[in-house]
Protein backbone atom coordinates (compact mmCIF):
# COMPACT_ATOMS: atom_id res chain seq x y z
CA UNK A 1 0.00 0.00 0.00
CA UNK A 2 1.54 3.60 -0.80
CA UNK A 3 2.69 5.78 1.77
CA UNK A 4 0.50 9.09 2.69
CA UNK A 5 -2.86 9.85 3.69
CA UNK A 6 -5.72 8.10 2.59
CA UNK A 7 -9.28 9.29 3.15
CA UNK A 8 -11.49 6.53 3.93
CA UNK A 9 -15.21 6.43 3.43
CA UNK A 10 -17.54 4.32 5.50
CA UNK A 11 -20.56 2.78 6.04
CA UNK A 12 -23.53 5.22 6.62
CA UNK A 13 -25.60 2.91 8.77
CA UNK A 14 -24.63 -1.09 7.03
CA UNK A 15 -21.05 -2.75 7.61
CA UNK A 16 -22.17 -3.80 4.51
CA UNK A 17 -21.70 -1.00 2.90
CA UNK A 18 -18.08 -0.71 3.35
CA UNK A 19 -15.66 -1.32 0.10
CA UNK A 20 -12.73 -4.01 -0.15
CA UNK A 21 -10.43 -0.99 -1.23
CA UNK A 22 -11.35 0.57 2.45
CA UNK A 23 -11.34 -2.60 4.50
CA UNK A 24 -7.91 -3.32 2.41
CA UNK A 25 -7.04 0.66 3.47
CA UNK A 26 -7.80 0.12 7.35
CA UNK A 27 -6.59 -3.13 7.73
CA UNK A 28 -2.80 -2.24 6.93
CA UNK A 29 -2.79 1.05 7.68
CA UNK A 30 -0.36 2.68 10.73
CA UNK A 31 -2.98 3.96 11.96
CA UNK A 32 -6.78 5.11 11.48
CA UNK A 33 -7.38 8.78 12.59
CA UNK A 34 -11.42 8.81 13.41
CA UNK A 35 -14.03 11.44 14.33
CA UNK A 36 -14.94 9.08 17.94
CA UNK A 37 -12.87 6.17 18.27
CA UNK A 38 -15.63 4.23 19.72
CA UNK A 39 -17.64 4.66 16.83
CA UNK A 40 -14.89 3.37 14.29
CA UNK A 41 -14.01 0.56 16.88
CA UNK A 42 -17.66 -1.00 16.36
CA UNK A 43 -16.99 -1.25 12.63
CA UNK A 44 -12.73 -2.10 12.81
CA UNK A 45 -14.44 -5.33 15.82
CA UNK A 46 -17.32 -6.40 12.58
CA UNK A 47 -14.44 -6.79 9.77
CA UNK A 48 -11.29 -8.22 12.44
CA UNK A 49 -9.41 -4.97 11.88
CA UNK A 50 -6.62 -3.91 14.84
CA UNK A 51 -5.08 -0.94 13.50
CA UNK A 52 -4.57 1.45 16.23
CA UNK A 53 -6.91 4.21 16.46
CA UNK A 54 -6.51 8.34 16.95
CA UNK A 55 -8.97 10.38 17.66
CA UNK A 56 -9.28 13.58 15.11
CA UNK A 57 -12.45 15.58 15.63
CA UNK A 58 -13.03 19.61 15.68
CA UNK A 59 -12.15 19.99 18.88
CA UNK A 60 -8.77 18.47 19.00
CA UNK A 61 -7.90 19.09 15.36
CA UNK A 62 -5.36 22.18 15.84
CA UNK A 63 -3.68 20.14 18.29
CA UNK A 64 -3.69 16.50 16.37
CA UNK A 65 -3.35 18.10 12.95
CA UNK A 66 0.68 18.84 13.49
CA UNK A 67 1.24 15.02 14.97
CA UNK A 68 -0.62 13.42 12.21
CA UNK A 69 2.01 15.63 9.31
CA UNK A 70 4.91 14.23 11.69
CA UNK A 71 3.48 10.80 11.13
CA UNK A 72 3.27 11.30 7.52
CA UNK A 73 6.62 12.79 7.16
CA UNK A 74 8.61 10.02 8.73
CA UNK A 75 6.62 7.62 6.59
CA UNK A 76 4.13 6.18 7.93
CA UNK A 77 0.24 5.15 6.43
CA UNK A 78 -2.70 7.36 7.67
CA UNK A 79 -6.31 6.42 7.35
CA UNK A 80 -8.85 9.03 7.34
CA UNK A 81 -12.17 8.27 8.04
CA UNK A 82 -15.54 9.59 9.80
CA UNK A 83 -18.09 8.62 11.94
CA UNK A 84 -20.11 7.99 8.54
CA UNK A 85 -20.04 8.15 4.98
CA UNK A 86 -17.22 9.99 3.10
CA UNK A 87 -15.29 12.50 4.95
CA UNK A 88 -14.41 15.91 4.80
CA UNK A 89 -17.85 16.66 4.17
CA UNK A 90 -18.96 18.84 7.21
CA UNK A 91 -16.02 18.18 9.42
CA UNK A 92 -12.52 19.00 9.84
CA UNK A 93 -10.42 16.65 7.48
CA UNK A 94 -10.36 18.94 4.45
CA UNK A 95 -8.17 21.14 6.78
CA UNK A 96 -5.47 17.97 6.64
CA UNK A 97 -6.32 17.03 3.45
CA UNK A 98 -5.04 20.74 2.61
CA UNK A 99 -2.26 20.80 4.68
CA UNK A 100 -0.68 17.36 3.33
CA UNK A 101 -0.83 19.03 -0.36
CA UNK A 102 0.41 22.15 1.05
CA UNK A 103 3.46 20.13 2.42
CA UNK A 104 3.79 17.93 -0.54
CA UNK A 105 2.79 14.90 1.35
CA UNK A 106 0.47 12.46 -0.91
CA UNK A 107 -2.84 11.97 -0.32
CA UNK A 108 -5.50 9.55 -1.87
CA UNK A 109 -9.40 8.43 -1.27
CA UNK A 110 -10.67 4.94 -1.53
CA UNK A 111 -14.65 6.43 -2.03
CA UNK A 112 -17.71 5.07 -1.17
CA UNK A 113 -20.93 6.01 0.73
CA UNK A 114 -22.00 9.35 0.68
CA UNK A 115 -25.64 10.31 2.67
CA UNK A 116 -25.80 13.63 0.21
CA UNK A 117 -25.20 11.73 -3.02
CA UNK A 118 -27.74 8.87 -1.60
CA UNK A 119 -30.18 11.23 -0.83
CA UNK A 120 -29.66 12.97 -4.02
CA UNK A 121 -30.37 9.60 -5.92
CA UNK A 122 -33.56 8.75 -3.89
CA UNK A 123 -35.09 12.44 -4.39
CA UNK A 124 -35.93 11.58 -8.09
CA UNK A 125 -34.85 15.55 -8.46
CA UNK A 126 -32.47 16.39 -11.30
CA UNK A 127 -29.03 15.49 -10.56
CA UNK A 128 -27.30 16.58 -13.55
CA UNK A 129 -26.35 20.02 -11.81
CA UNK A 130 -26.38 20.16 -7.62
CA UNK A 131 -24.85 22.22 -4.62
CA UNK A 132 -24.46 20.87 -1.47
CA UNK A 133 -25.34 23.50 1.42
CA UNK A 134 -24.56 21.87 4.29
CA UNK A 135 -26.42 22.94 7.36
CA UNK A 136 -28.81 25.84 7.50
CA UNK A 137 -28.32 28.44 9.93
CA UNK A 138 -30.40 27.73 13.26
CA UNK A 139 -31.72 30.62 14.14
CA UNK A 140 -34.95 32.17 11.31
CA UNK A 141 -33.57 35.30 10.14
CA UNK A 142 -30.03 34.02 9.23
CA UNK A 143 -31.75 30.94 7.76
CA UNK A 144 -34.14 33.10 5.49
CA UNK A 145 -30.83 34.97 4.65
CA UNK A 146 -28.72 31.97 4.17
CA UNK A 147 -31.78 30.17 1.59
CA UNK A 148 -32.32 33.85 -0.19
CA UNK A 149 -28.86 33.79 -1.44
CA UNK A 150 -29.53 30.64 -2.83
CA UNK A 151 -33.09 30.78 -4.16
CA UNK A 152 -31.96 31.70 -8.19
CA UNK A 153 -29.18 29.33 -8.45
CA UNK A 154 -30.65 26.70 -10.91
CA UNK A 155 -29.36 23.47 -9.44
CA UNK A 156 -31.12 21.12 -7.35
CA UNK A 157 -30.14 22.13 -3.68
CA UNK A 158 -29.06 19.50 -0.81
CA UNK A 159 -28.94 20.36 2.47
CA UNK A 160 -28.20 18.57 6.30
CA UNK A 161 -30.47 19.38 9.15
CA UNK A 162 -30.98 18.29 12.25
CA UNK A 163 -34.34 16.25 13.01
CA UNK A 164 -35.12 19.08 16.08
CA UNK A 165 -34.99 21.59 13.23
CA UNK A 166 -36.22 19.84 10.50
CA UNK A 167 -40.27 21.45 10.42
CA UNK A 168 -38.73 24.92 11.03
CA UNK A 169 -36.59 24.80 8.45
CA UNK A 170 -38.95 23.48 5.69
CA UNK A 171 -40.96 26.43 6.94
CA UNK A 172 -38.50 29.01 5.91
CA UNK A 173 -37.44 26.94 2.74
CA UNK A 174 -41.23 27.11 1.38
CA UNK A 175 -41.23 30.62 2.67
CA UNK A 176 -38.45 31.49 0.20
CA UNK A 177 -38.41 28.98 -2.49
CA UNK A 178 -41.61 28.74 -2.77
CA UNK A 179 -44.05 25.04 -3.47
CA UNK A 180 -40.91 23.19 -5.11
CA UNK A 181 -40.71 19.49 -5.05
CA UNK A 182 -38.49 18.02 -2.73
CA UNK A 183 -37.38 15.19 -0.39
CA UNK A 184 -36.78 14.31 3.02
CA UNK A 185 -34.13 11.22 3.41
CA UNK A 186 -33.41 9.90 6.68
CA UNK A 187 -32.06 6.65 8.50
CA UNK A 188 -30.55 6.36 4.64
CA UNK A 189 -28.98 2.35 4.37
CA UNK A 190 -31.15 1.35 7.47
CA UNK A 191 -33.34 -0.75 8.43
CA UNK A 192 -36.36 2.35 9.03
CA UNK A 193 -34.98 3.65 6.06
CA UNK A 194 -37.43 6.50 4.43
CA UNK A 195 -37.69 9.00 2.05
CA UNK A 196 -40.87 11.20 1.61
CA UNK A 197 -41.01 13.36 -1.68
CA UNK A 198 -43.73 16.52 -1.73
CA UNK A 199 -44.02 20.12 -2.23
CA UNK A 200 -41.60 21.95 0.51
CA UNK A 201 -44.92 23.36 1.79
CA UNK A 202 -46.54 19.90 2.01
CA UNK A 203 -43.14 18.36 4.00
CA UNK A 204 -42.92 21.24 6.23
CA UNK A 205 -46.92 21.11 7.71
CA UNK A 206 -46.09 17.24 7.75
CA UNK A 207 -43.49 17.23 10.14
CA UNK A 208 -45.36 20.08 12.32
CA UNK A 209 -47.50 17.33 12.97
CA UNK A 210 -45.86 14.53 13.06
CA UNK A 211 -42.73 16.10 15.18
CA UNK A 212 -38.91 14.95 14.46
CA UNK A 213 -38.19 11.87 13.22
CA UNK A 214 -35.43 9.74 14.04
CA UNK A 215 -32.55 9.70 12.44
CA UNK A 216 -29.87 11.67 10.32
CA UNK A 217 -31.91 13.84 7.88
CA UNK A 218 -30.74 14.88 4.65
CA UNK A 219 -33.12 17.06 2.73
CA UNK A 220 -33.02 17.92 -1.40
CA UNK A 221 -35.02 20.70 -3.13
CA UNK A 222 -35.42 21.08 -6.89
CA UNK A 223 -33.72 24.13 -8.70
CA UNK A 224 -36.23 26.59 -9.38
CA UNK A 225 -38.52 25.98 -12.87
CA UNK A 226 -37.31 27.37 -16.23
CA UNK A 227 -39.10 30.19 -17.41
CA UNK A 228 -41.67 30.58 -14.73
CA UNK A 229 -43.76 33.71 -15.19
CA UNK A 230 -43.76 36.63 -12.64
CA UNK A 231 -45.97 36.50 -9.90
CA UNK A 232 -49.10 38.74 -9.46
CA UNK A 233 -48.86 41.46 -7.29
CA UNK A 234 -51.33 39.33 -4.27
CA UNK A 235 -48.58 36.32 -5.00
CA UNK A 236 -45.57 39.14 -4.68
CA UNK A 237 -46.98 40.58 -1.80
CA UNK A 238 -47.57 37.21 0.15
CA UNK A 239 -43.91 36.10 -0.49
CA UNK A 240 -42.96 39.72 0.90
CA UNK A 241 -45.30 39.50 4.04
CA UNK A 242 -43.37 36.26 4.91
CA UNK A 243 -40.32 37.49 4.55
CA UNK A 244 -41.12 40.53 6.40
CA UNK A 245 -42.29 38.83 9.23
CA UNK A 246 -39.35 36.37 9.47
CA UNK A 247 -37.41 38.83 10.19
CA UNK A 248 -35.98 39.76 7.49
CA UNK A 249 -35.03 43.85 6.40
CA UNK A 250 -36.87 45.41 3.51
CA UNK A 251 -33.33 45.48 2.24
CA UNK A 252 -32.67 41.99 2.34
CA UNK A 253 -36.18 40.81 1.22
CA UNK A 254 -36.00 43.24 -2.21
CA UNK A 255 -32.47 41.50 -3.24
CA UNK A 256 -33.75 38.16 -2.52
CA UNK A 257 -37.31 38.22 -4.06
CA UNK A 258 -36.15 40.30 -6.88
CA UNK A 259 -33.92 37.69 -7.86
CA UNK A 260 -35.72 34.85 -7.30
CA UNK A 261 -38.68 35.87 -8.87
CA UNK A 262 -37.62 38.25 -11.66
CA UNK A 263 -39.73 41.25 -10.82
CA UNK A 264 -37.48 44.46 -10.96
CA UNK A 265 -36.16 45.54 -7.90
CA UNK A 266 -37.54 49.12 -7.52
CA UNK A 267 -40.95 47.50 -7.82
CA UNK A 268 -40.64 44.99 -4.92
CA UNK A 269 -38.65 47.51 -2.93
CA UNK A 270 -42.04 49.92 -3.14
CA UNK A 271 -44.34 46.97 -2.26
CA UNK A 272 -42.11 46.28 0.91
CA UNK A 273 -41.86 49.53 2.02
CA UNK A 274 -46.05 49.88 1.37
CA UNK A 275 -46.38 46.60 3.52
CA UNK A 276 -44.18 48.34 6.21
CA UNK A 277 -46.65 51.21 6.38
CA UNK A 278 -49.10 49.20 6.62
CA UNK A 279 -47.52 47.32 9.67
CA UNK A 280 -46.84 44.30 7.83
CA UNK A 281 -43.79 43.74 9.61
């Protein structure tokens, strides 16, 4: 096996799942750097793996990242892997990833499962053009902020969320995308595994009720439709109330609907500022 790092993706929820080219990777590696040791230990006990473990994790990664290059240098095998699926997706390994180019140590991936590319796959939205978003902001008004910057972009749109925030944040996504279709995927490669596929507005009065699920959630959203004509003024004005009242400045709101929806901007600045007079906000 050659020397360097070599980023290691695992099993989402399946041992299954797992690759020969990453059980090959672990097995005679120096050592397997890990988001939570106990985690990877489950999975190294399954497949009769002993490679020593290190721990590698945001909170410890200024201090580990400098022993890990050391390691490297003087030769040895590293194994990069996360708690689930590929890494360097929403956690700190691209920072070592970086670093190890930066010092002209070699790095490789043996791929594999991915919750954003499984999710994308289930959605039955296009997948010929996608961003991954990673988690929205927590809080409403960032979040609003956060989705109005990508409302235009005409891509389909994945995102991670947390099931706590999950009805919330289909909420604001209907609030500012509007009815598009999209899909909630969670427990993906597990035995309760489920994906639901509606209308944003449908999804997000569907977990009101029903309350969090279980589970890591990943949710997808269709790219806006092609040539869509401008809304009427009651339409305009309903998308501005909501965005208004989540928070959002008149400012803030003219940019994003403007863009999303095509109407000029001087127009839906004078519609906000009539709703503000009116005490809409």
């Amino acid at each position: 096996m050659p020397r360097g790092l070599h980023v290691v993706a695992t099993p989402i929820g399946n041992a299954r799942d797992i690759t020969l080219r990453a059980l090959d990777t672990l097995r005679f590696a120096d050592v397997i750097t890990c988001e939570d040791t106990r985690v990877t230990a489950k999975l190294l006990s399954i497949h009769g793996i002993r490679t020593p473990m290190l721990a590698y994790h945001e909170h410890n990664a200024e201090r580990m990242r400098p022993r890990i290059i050391e390691r490297l240098k003087n030769g040895e095998t590293v194994a990069l892997v996360s708690d689930a699926g590929t890494p360097l997706v929403s956690d700190p390994g691209y920072k070592l990833v970086r670093e190890c180019i930066e010092t002209g140590l070699p790095v490789t991936g043996a791929p594999g499962p991915s919750s954003l590319m499984a999710a994308l796959v289930l959605s039955g939205l296009p997948s010929d053009r996608f961003l991954f978003a990673g988690f929205p902001p927590p809080r409403t008004t960032a979040r609003r902020k956060a989705l109005g910057a990508l409302a235009s972009i005409p891509a389909t749109l994945v995102f991670l969320e947390s099931a706590k925030r999950l009805a919330s944040s289909l909420a604001d996504m209907a609030g500012v995308f509007g009815p598009r279709p999209a899909a909630v995927a969670r427990e993906l490669t597990k035995k309760f595994e489920e994906v639901r596929r509606e209308n944003l507005d449908v999804l997000a009065a569907h977990y009101a009720e029903a309350g969090p699920p279980k589970g890591e959630v990943v949710v997808v959203v269709g790219p806006p439709e092609e040539g869509a004509d401008e809304p009427s003024e009651d339409e305009l004005e309903a998308v501005l109330r909501a965005a208004l009242d989540g928070g959002e400045s008149v400012r803030d709101a003219t940019a994003r609907i403007a863009a999303q929806t095509g109407v000029a901007k001087r127009q839906v600045y004078a519609l906000a500022v009539s709703i503000g007079q009116k005490g809409g906000n």
